[in-house]
Protein backbone atom coordinates (compact mmCIF):
# COMPACT_ATOMS: atom_id res chain seq x y z
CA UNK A 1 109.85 87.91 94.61
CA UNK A 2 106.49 86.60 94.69
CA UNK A 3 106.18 82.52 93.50
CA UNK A 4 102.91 81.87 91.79
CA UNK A 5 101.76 78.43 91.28
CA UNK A 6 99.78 77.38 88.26
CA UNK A 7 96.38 75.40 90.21
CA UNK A 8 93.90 72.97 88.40
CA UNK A 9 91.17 73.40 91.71
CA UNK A 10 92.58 72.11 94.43
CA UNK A 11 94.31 73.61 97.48
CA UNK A 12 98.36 74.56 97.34
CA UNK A 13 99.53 72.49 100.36
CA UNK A 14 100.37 74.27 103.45
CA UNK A 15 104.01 73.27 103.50
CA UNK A 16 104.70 74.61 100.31
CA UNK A 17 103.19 77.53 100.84
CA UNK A 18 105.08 77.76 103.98
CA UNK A 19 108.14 77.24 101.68
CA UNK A 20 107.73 79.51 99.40
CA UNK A 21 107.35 82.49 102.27
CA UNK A 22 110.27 81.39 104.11
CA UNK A 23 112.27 81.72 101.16
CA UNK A 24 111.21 85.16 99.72
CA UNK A 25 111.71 86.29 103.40
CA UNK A 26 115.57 85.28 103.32
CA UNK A 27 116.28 86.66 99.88
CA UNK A 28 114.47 89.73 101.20
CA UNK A 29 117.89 91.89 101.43
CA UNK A 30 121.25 90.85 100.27
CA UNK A 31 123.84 90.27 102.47
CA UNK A 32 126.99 92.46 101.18
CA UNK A 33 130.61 91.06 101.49
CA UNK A 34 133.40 93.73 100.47
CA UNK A 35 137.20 93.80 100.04
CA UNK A 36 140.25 96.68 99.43
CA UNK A 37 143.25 97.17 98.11
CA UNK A 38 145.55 99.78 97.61
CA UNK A 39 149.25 100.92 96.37
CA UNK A 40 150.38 104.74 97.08
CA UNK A 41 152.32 106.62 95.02
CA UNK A 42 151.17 110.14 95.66
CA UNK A 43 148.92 109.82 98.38
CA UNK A 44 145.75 111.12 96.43
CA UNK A 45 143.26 108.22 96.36
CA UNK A 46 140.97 107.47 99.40
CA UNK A 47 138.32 105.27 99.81
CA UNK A 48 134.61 105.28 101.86
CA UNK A 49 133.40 102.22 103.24
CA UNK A 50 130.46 102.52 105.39
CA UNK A 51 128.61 99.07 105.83
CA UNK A 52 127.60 99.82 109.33
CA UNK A 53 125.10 103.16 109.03
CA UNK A 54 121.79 103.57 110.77
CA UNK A 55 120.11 106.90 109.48
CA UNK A 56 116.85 107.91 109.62
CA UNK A 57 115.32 109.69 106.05
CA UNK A 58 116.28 113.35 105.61
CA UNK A 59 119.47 112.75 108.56
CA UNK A 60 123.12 112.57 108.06
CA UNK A 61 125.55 110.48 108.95
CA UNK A 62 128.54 110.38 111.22
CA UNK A 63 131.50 109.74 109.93
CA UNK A 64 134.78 108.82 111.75
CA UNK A 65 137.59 106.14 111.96
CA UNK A 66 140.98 105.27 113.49
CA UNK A 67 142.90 106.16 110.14
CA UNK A 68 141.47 110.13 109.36
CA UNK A 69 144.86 111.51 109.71
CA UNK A 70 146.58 108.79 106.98
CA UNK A 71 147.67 110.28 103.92
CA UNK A 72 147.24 107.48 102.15
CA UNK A 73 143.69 105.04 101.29
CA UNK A 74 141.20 105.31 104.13
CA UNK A 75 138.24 103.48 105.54
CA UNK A 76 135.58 105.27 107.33
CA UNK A 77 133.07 103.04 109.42
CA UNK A 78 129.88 104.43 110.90
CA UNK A 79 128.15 102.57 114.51
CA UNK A 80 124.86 101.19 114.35
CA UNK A 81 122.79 98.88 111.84
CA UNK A 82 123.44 97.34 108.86
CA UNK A 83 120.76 99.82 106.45
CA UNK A 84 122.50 100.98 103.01
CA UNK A 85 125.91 100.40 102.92
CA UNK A 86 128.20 103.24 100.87
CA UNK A 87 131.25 103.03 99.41
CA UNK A 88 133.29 105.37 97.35
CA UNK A 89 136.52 106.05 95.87
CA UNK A 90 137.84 109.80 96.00
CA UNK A 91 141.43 110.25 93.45
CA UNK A 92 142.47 113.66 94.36
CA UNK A 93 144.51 115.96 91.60
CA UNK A 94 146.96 118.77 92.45
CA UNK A 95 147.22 117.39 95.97
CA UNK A 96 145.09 115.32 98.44
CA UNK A 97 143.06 118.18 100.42
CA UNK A 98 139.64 117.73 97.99
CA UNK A 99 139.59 114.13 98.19
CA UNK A 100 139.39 114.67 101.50
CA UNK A 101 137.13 117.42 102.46
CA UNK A 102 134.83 115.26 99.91
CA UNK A 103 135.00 111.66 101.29
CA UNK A 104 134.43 113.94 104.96
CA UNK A 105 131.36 115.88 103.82
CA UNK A 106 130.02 114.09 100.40
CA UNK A 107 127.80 111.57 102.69
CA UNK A 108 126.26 114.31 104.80
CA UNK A 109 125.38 116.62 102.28
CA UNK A 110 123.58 114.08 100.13
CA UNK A 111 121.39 112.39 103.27
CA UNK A 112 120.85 116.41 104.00
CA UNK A 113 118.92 116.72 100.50
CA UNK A 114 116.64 113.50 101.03
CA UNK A 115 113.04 115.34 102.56
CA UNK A 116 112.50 113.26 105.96
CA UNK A 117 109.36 110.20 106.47
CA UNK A 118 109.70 109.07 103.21
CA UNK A 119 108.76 105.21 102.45
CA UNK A 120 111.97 102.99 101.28
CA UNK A 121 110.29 103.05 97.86
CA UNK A 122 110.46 107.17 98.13
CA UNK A 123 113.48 107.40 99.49
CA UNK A 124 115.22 105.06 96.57
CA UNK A 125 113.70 107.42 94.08
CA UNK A 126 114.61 110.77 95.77
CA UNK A 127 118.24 109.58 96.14
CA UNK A 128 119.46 110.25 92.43
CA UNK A 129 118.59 114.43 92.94
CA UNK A 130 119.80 114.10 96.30
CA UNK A 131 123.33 112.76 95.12
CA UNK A 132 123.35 115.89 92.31
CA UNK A 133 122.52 117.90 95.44
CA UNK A 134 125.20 116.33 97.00
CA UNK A 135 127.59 116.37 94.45
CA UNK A 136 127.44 120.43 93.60
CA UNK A 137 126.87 121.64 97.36
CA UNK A 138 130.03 120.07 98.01
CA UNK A 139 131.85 121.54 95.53
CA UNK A 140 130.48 124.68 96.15
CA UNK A 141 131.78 124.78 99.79
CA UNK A 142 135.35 123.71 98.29
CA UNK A 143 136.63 124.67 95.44
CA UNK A 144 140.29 124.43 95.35
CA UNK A 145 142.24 121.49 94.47
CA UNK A 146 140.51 118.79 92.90
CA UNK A 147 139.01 114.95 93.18
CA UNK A 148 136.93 112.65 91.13
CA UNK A 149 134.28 110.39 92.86
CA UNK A 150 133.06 107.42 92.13
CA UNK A 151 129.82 106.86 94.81
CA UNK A 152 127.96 104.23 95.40
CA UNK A 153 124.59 103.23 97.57
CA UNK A 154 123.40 99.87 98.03
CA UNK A 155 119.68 99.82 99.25
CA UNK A 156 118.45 96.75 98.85
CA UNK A 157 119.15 94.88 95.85
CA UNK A 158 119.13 98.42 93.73
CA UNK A 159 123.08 100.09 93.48
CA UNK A 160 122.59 103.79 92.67
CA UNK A 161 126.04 104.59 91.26
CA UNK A 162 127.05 108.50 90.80
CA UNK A 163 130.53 109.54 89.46
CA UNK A 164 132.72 112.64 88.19
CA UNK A 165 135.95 111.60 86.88
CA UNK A 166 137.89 108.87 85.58
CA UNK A 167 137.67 106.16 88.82
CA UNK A 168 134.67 103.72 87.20
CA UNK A 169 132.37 101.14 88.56
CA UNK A 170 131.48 98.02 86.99
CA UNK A 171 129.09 94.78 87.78
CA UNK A 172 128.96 91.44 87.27
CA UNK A 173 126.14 89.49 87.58
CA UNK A 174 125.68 86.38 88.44
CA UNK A 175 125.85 84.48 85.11
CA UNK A 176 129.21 86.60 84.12
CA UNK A 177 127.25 89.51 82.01
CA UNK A 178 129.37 93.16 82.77
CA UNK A 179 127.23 96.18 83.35
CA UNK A 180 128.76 99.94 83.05
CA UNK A 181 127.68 101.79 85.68
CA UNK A 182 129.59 105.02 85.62
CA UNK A 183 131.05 107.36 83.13
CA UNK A 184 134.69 108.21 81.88
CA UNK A 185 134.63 111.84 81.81
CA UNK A 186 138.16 112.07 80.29
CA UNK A 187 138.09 113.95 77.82
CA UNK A 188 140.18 111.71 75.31
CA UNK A 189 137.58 109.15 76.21
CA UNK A 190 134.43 111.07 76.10
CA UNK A 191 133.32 113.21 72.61
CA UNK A 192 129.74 114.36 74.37
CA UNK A 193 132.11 115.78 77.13
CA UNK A 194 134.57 117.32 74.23
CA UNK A 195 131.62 118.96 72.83
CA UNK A 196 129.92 120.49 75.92
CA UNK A 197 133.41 121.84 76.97
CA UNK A 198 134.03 123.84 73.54
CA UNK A 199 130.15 124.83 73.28
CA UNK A 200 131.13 126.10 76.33
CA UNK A 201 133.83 128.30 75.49
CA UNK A 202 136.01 126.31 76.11
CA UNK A 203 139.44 124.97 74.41
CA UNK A 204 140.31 121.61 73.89
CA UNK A 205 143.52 120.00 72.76
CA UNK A 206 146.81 118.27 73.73
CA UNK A 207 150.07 119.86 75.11
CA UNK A 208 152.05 121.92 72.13
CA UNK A 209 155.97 122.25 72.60
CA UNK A 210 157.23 124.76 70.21
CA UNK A 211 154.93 124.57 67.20
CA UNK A 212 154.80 120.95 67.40
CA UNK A 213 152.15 118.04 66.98
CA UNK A 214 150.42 118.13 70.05
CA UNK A 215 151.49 115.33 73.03
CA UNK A 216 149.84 113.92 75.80
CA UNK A 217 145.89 113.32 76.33
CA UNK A 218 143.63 115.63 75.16
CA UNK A 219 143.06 118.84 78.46
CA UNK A 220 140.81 121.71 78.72
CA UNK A 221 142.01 124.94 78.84
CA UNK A 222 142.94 127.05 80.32
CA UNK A 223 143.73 124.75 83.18
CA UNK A 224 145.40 121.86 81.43
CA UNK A 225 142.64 119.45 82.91
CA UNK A 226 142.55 115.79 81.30
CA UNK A 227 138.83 115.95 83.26
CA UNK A 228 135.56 117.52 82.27
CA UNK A 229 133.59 116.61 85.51
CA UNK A 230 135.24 116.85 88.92
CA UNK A 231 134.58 118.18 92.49
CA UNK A 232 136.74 121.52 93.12
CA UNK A 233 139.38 122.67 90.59
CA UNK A 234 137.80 126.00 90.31
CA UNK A 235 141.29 127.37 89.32
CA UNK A 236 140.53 125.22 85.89
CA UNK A 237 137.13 127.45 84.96
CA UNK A 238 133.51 126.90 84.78
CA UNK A 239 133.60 124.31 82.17
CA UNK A 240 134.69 121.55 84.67
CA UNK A 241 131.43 120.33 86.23
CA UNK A 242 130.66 118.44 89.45
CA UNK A 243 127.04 117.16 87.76
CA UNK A 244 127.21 113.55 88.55
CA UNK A 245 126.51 110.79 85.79
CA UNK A 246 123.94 109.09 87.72
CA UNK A 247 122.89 105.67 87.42
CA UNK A 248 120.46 103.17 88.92
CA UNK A 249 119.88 99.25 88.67
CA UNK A 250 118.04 96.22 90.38
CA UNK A 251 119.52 93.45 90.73
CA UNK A 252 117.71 90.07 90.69
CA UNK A 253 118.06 87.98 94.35
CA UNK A 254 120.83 86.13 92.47
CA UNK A 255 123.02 88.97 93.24
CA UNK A 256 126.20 90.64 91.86
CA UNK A 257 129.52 91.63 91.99
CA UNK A 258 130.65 95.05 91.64
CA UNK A 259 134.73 96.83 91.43
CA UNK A 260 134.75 100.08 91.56
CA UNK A 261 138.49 101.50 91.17
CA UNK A 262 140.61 104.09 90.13
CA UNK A 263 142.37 105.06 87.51
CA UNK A 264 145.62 103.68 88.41
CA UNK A 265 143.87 100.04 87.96
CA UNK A 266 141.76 100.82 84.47
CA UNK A 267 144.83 102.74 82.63
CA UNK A 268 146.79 98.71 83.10
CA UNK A 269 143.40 96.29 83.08
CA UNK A 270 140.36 96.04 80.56
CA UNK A 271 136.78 95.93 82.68
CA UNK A 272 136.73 91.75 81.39
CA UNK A 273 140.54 91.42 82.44
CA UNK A 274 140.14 92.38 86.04
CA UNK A 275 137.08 90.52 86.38
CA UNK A 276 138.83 87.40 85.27
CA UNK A 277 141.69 87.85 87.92
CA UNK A 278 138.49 87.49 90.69
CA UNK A 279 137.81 84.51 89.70
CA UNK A 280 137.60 81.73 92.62
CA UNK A 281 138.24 84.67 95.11
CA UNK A 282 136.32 86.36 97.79
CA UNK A 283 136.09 90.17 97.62
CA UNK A 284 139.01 90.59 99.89
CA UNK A 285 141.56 88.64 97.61
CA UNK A 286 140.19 89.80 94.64
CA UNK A 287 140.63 93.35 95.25
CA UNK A 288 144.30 92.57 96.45
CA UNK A 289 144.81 90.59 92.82
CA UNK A 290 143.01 93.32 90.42
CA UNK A 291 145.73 96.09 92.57
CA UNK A 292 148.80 93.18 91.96
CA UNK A 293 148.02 93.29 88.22
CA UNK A 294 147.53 96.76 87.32
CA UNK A 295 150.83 97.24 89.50
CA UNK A 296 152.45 94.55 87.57
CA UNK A 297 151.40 95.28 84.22
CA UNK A 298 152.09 99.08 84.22
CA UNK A 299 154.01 99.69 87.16
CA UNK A 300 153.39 102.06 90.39
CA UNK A 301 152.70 105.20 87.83
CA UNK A 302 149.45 105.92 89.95
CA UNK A 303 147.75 105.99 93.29
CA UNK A 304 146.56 102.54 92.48
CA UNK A 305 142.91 101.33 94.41
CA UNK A 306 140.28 98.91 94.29
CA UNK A 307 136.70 97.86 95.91
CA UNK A 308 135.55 94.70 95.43
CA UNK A 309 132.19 94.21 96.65
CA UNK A 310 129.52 91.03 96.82
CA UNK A 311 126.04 91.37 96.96
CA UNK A 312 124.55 88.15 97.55
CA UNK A 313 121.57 86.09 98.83
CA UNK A 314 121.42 85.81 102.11
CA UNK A 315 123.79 83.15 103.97
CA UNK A 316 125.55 82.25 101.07
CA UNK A 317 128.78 83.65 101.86
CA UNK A 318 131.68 81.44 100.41
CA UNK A 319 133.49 82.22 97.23
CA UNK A 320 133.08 81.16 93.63
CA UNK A 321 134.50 78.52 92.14
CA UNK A 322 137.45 78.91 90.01
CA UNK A 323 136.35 78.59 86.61
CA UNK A 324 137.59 79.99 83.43
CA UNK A 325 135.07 82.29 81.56
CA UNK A 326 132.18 84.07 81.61
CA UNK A 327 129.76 82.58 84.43
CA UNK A 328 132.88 81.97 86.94
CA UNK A 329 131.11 83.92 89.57
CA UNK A 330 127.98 82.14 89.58
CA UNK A 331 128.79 79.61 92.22
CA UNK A 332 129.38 82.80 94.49
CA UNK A 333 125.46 82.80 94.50
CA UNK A 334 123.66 79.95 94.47
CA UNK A 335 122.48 78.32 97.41
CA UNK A 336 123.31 75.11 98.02
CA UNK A 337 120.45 72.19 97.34
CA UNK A 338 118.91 70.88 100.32
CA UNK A 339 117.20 67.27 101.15
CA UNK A 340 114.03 69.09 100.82
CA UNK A 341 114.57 70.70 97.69
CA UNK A 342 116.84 69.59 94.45
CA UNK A 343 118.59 73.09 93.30
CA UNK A 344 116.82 73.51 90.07
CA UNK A 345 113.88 73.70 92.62
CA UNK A 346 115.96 76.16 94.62
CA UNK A 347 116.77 78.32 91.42
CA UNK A 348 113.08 78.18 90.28
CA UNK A 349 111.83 78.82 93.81
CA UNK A 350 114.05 81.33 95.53
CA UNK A 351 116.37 82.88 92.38
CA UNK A 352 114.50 85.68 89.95
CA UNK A 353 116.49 85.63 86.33
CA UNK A 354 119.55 86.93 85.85
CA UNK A 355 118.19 90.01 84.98
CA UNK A 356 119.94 93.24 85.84
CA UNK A 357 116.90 96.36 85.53
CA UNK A 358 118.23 99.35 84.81
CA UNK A 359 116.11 101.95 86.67
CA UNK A 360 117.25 105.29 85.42
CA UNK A 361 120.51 106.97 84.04
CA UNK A 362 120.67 110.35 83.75
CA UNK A 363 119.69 112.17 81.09
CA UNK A 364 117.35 109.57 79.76
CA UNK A 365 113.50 109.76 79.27
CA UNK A 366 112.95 107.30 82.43
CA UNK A 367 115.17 109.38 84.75
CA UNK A 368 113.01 112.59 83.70
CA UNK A 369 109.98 110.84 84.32
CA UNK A 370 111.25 109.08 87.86
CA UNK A 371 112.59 112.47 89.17
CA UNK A 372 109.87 115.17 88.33
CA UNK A 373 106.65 112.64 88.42
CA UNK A 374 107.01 109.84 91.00
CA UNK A 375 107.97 112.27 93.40
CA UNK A 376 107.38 115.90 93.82
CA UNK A 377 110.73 117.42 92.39
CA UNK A 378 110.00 120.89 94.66
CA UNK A 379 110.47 118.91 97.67
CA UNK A 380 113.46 116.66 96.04
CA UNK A 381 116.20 118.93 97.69
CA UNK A 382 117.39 122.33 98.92
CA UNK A 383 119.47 123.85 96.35
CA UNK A 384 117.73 125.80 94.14
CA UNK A 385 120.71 126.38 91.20
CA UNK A 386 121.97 125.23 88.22
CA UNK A 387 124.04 122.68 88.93
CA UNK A 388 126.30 124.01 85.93
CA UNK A 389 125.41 127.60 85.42
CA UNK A 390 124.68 128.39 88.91
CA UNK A 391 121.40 130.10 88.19
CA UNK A 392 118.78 130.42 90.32
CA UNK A 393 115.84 127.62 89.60
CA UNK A 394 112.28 127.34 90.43
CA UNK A 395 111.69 123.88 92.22
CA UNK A 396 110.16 121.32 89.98
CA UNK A 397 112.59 122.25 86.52
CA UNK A 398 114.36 119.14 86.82
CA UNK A 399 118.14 118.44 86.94
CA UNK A 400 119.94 120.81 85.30
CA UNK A 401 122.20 119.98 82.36
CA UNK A 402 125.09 122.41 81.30
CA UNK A 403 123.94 124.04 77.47
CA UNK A 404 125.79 127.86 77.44
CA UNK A 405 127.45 130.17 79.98
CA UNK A 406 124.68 131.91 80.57
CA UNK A 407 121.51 129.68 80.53
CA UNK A 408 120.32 126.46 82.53
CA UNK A 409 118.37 123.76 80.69
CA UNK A 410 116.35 121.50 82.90
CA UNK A 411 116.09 117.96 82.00
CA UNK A 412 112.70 117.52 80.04
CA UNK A 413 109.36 116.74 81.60
């Protein structure tokens, strides 16, 4: 953020403007505090935490840890750098083995789509076709079984968010206002899902025991799939997608807080509910208390899992205050005042607005634009097809969006 000074002639005093560069130099990148939580029932849900990740543009990442033979939730850490910390949230269906071929290969094959020497600006916006990349190429290597993903990249004070499935992501910014940045592609949740499906050829409706009313949530078929987007399940038929919903925002240097979780927490809490059980807490103990609740008020039905994580100025690591309301998590990130500045100086000086700028989404007007404009789309990634249809595509036609069986409509220009 760049402080400008209103002048009437005379000279801005060296130590202010000495002041003024210090600070935007420490609210230059966030520092990123993160906490997780998890109760097994079937052993599906995993998670993906890589804070620690040097890569160089266009190169993939290793990926190991202590825990890759657990059955149950597991963290994967990277060596090197702090750079763009990932994390993720894999809930597997019909067993555990595409949750984890995904969390394993996901990473890699959406670093492998970014074209290499590209500035941080470039690389930012080539990451949103490089996670649709991503997202198909690893469904295309494995298509059995099935998972839904909820990813997300932190570079900088912008969280690119992609997602298939039902797991969500949510933030909170600093004042308390709650920002949706994923999609619920249940289909009893979703109608634009519901209609793509049956446009589709596909059927759509609840279970039917003996002529009944139907029971249950509403499942394509044939399959029985309460999902319309998901990585694998190619058993279920070509209307179940692994196109991402794709999402991008900048956060002011006042920071955020995001929970990403699966379904096992948002089928007990609302999005405001869980974020009022953080309140006071760091991201550790507030993941542990969203898991406690959703256990409590619903019982262990579910693989239940949370991230909590805190993306906040630099150095101001201790938790919010515990305050009823919208707002609670402010405290989290504000600096405290020093003797040479009072903190509505500090705010003024060193905190942008509590603004959260949404970037792109996909599907919109601004992602079209971002995608085939700002950067040349024909060197965006590798894969050449559909992303639905599996049709061969000339570089530069966009992102494709799903509109028959047999024909691939590229995102307009």
């Amino acid at each position: 953020m760049e402080v400008h000074a209103e002048v009437d002639g005379s000279g801005v005093p060296l130590a202010v403007l000495l002041k003024r560069e210090l600070c935007n130099q420490k609210v230059e990148r966030p520092d990123i505090l993160f906490g997780e939580a998890n109760k097994s029932k079937k052993g599906e849900d995993f998670t993906l935490l890589m804070v620690k990740c040097h890569r160089s543009p266009g190169e993939g990442a290793g990926v190991g840890g202590e825990n890759a033979a657990d059955d149950d939730t597991i963290s994967v850490f990277a060596s090197g750098m702090i750079d763009r910390p990932d994390f993720a949230i894999f809930d597997g269906h019909n067993g555990s083995a595409a949750a984890i071929y995904t969390r394993e290969n996901l990473i890699n094959n959406v670093l492998s789509a970014i074209p290499p020497n590209l500035t941080s600006e470039e690389w930012t916006a080539a990451l949103p076709r490089a996670l649709v990349a991503g997202f198909v190429k690893t469904d295309k290597d494995f298509q059995t079984k099935g998972t839904t993903v909820t990813f997300v990249i932190i570079d900088g004070w912008v969280v690119t968010v992609a997602s298939v499935g039902d797991s969500r992501c949510i933030l909170e910014s600093a004042e308390g206002t709650v920002y949706h940045l994923s999609a619920d592609h249940r289909l009893d949740a979703n109608e634009e899902e519901v209609e793509r499906v049956t446009a589709s050829g596909g059927e759509v409706g609840r279970i039917n025991i003996a002529g009944g009313a139907g029971i249950g949530p509403l499942r394509c078929w044939p399959g029985g799939l309460c999902l319309s987007r998901s990585i694998g399940d190619i058993d279920v038929g070509e209307f179940i997608v692994p196109v991402p919903h794709v999402k991008q925002v900048k956060l002011s240097n006042a920071g955020g807080r995001l929970v990403i979780a699966s379904d096992g927490v948002w089928d007990a809490l609302r999005f405001q509910e869980a974020l009022n059980y953080t309140r006071g807490l760091p991201a550790e103990a507030a993941a542990n208390r969203i898991v406690k609740e959703a256990v409590t008020a619903k019982g262990l039905r579910d693989d239940t899992t949370c991230i909590v994580v805190d993306i906040l100025p630099p150095e101001k690591l201790s938790p919010p205050l515990k305050r009823p309301g919208k707002g609670g998590i402010k405290a989290l990130f504000r600096r405290r005042p020093s003797d040479e500045m009072s903190e509505d100086q500090m705010d003024r000086g060193c905190l942008e607005p509590d603004v959260v700028e949404e970037i792109y989404e996909e599907g919109s007007a601004m992602l079209a634009r971002r995608l085939n404009i700002n950067y040349p789309a024909g060197n965006m990634f590798k894969l050449h097809d559909c992303a639905v249809c599996q049709l061969e595509m000339k570089p530069g036609e966009g992102i494709s969006v799903h509109d028959s069986q047999t024909a691939a409509q590229p995102v307009p220009k």
